[in-house]
C-alpha atoms as a PDB file:
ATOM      1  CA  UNK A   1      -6.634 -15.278 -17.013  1.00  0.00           C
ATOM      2  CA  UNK A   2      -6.310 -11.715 -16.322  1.00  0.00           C
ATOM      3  CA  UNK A   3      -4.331  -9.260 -18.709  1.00  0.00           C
ATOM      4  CA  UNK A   4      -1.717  -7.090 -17.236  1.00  0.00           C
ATOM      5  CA  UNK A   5      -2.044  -4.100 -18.220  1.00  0.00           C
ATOM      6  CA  UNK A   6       1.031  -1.927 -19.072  1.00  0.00           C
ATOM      7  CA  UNK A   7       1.551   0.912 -16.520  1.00  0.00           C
ATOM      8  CA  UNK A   8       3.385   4.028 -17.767  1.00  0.00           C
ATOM      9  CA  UNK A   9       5.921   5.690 -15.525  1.00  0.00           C
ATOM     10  CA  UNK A  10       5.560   9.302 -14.366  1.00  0.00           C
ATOM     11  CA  UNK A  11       6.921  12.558 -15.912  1.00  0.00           C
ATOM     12  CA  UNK A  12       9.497  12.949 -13.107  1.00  0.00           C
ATOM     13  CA  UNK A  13      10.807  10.197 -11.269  1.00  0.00           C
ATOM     14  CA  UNK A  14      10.166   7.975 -14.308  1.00  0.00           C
ATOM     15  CA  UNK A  15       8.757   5.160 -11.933  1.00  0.00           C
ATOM     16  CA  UNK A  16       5.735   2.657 -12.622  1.00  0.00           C
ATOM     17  CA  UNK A  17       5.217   2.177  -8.272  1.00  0.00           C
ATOM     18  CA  UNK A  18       4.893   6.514  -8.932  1.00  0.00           C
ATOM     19  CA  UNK A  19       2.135   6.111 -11.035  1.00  0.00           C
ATOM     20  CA  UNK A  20       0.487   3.150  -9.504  1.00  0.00           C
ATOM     21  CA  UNK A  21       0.495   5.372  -6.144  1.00  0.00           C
ATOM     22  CA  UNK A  22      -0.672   8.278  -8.035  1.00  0.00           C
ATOM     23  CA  UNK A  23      -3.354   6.903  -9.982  1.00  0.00           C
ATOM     24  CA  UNK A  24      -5.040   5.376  -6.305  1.00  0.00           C
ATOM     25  CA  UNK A  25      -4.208   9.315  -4.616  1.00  0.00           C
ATOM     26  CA  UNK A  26      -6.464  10.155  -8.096  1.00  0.00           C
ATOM     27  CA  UNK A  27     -10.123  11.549  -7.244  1.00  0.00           C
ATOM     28  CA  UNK A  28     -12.674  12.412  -9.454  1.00  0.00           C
ATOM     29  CA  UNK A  29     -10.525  11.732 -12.581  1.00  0.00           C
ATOM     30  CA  UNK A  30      -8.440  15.140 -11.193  1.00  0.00           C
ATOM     31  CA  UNK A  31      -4.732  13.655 -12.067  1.00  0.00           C
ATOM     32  CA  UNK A  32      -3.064  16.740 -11.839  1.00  0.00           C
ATOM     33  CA  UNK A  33      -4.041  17.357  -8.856  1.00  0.00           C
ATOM     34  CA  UNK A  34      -3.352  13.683  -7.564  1.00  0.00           C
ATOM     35  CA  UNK A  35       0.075  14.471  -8.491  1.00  0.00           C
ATOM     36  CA  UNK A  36       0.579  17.798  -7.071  1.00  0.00           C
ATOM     37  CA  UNK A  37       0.083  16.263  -3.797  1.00  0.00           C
ATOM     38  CA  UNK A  38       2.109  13.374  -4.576  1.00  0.00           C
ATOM     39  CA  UNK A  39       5.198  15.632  -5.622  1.00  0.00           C
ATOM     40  CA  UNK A  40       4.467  18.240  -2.475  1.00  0.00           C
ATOM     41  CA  UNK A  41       4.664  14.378  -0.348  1.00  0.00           C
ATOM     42  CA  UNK A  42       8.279  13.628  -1.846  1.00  0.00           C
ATOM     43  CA  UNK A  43       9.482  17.139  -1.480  1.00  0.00           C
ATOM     44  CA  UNK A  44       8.651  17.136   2.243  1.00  0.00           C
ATOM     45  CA  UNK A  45      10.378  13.551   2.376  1.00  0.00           C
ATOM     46  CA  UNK A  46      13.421  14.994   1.129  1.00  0.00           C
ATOM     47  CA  UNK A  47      13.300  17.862   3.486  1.00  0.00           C
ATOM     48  CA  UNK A  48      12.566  15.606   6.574  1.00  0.00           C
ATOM     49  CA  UNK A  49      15.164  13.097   6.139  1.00  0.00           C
ATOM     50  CA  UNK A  50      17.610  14.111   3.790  1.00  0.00           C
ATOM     51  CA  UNK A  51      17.533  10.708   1.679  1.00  0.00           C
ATOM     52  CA  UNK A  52      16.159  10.121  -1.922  1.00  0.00           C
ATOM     53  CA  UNK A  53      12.244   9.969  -1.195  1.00  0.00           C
ATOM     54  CA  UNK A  54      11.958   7.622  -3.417  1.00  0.00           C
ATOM     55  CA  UNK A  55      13.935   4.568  -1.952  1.00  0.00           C
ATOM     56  CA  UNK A  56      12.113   6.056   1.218  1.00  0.00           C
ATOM     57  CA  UNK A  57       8.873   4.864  -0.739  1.00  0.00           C
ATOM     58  CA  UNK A  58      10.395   1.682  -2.103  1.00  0.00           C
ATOM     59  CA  UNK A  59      11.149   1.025   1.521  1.00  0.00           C
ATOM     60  CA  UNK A  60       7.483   1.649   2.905  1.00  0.00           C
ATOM     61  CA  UNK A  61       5.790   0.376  -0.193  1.00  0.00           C
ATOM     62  CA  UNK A  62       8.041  -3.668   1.290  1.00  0.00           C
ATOM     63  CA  UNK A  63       7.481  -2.648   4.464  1.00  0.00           C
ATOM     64  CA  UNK A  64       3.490  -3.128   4.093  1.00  0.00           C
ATOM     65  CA  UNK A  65       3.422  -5.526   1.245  1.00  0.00           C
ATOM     66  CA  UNK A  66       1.789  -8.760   2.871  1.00  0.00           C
ATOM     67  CA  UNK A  67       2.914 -11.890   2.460  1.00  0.00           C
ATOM     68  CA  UNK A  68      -0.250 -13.840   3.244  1.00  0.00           C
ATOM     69  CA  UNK A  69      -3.841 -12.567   3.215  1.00  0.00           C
ATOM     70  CA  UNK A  70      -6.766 -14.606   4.117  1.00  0.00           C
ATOM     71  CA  UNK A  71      -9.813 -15.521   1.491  1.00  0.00           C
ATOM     72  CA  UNK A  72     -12.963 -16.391   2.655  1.00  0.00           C
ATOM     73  CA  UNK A  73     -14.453 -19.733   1.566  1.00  0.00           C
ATOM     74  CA  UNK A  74     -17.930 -21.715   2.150  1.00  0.00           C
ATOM     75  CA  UNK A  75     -17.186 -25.600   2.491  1.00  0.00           C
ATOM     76  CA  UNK A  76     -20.385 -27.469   3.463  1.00  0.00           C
ATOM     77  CA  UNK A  77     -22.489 -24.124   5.084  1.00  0.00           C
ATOM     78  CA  UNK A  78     -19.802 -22.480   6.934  1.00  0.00           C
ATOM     79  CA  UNK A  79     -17.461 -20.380   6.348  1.00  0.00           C
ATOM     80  CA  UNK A  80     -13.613 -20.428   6.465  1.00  0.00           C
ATOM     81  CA  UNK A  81     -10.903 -17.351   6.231  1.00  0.00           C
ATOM     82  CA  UNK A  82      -8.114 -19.109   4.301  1.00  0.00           C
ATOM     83  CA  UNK A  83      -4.860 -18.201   4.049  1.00  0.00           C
ATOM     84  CA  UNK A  84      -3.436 -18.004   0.310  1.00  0.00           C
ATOM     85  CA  UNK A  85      -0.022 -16.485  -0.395  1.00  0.00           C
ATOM     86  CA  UNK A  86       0.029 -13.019  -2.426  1.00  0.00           C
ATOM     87  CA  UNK A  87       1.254 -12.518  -5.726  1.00  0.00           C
ATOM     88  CA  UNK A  88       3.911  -9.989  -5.562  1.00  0.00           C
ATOM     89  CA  UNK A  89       1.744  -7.245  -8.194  1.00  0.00           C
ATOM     90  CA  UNK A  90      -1.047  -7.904  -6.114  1.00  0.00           C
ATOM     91  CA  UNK A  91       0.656  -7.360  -2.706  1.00  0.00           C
ATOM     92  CA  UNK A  92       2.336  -4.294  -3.801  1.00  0.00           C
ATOM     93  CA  UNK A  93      -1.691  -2.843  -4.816  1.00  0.00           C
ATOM     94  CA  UNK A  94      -2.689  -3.909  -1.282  1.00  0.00           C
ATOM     95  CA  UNK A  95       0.266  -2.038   0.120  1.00  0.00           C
ATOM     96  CA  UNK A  96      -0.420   1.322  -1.790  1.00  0.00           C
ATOM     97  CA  UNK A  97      -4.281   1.213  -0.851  1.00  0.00           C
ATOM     98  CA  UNK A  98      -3.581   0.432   2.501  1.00  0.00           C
ATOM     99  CA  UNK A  99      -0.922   3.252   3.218  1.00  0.00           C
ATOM    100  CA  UNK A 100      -3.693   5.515   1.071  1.00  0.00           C
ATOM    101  CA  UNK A 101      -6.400   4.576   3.836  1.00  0.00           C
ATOM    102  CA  UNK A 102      -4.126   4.898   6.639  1.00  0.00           C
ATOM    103  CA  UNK A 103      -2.966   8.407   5.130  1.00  0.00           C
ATOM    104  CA  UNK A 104      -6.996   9.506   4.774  1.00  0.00           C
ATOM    105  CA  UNK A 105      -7.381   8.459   8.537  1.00  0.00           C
ATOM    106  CA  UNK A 106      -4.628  10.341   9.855  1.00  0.00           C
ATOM    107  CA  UNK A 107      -5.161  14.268  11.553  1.00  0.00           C
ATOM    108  CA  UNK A 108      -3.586  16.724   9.776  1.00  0.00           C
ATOM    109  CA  UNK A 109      -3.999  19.414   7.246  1.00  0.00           C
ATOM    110  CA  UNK A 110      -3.170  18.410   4.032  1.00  0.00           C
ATOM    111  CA  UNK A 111      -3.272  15.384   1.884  1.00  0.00           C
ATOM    112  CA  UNK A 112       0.446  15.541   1.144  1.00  0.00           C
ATOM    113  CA  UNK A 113       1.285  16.447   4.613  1.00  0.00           C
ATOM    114  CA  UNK A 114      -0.669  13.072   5.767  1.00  0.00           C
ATOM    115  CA  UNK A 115       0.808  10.937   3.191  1.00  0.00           C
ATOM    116  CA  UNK A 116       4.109  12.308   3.550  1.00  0.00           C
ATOM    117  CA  UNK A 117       4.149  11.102   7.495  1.00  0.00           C
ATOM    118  CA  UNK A 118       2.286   7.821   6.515  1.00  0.00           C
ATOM    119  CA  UNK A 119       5.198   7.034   4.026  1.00  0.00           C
ATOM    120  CA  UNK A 120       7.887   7.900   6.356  1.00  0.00           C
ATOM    121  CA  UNK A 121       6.300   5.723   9.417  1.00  0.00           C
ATOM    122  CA  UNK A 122       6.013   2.602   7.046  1.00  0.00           C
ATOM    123  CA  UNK A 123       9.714   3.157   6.192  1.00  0.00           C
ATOM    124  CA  UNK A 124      11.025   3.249   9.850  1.00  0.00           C
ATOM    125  CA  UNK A 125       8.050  -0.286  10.026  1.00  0.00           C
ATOM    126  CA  UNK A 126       5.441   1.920  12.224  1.00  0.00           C
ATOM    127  CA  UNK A 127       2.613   3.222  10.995  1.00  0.00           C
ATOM    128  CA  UNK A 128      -1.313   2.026  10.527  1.00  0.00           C
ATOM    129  CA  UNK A 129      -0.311   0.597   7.445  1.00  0.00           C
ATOM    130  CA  UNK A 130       2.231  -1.463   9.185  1.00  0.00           C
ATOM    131  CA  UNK A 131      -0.451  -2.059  11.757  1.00  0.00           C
ATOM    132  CA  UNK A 132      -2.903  -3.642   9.400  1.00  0.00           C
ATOM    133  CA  UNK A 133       0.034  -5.847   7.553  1.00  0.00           C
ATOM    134  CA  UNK A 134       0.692  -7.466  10.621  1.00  0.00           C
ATOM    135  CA  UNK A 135      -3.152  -7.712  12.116  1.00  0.00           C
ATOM    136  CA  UNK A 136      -3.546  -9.285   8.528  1.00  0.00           C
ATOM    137  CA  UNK A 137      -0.389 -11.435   9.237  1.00  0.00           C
ATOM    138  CA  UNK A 138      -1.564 -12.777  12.666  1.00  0.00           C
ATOM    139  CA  UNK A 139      -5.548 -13.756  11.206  1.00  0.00           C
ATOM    140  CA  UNK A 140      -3.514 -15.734   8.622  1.00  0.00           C
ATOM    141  CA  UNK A 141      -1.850 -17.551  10.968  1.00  0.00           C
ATOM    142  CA  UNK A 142      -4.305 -17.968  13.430  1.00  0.00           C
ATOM    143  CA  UNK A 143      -5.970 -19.932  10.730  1.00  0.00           C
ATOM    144  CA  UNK A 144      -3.634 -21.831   9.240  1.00  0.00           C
ATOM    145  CA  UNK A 145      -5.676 -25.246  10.213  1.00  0.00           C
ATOM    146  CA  UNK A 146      -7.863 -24.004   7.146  1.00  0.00           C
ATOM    147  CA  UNK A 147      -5.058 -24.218   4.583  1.00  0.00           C
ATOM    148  CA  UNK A 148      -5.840 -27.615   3.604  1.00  0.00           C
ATOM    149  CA  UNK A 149      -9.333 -25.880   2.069  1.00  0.00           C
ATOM    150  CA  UNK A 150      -6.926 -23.928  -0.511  1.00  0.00           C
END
């Protein structure tokens, strides 16, 4: 079985989903950095819509946690996507990496800037992030005659 390993919360907002977001923002080992951008994100949050930024990233951090997700398995030389339900840890990772990619896909000038609009769309349920969620969603369902394969 896997070990858990014990996240610490950040200096400010004292939050473990703060660090997890931070340490995936994180290039190159340059932390400080990571959360420069991160902080510069919240501030502009704050500014924008006048509401504590971080419920605003609880809020977009459910809003593309997926229930299901498909795994691919080989029964007698094919292959089947299977749908398997997500563990709750594991669905909030997918969330923060997919909101990351959708934020490093997006125009814009800065990091913060990007992530900052990325987090606010997947609060209001809009978004790429959002987007992929539900595409993810629909290829679940679509083949849920391979369940039985679980």
């Amino acid at each position: 079985m896997n070990k858990i390993r014990n996240i610490e919360s950040d200096p400010i907002y004292r939050n473990r989903l703060v660090n997890m977001l931070v340490d995936r923002i994180m290039r190159n080992g340059k932390k400080s950095l990571a959360y420069q951008i991160f902080y510069q994100a919240m501030k502009r949050i704050r500014q924008k819509t006048n509401r504590n930024p971080l419920s605003v990233l609880r809020q977009a951090v459910r809003g593309v946690t997926p229930d299901v997700v498909t795994e691919t398995k080989r029964v007698g030389g094919s292959t089947y996507r299977v749908p398997v339900e997500v563990i709750p840890a594991e669905g909030k990772a997918l969330a923060i990496r997919w909101s990351l990619i959708a934020c490093r896909k997006r125009s814009g000038r800065s990091m913060a800037l990007r992530s900052s609009d990325e987090l606010m769309d997947a609060a209001r349920n809009s978004g790429s992030a959002v987007r992929k969620k539900e595409e993810t969603h629909k290829v679940a369902e679509a083949n849920k005659a391979f369940a039985h394969f679980r």
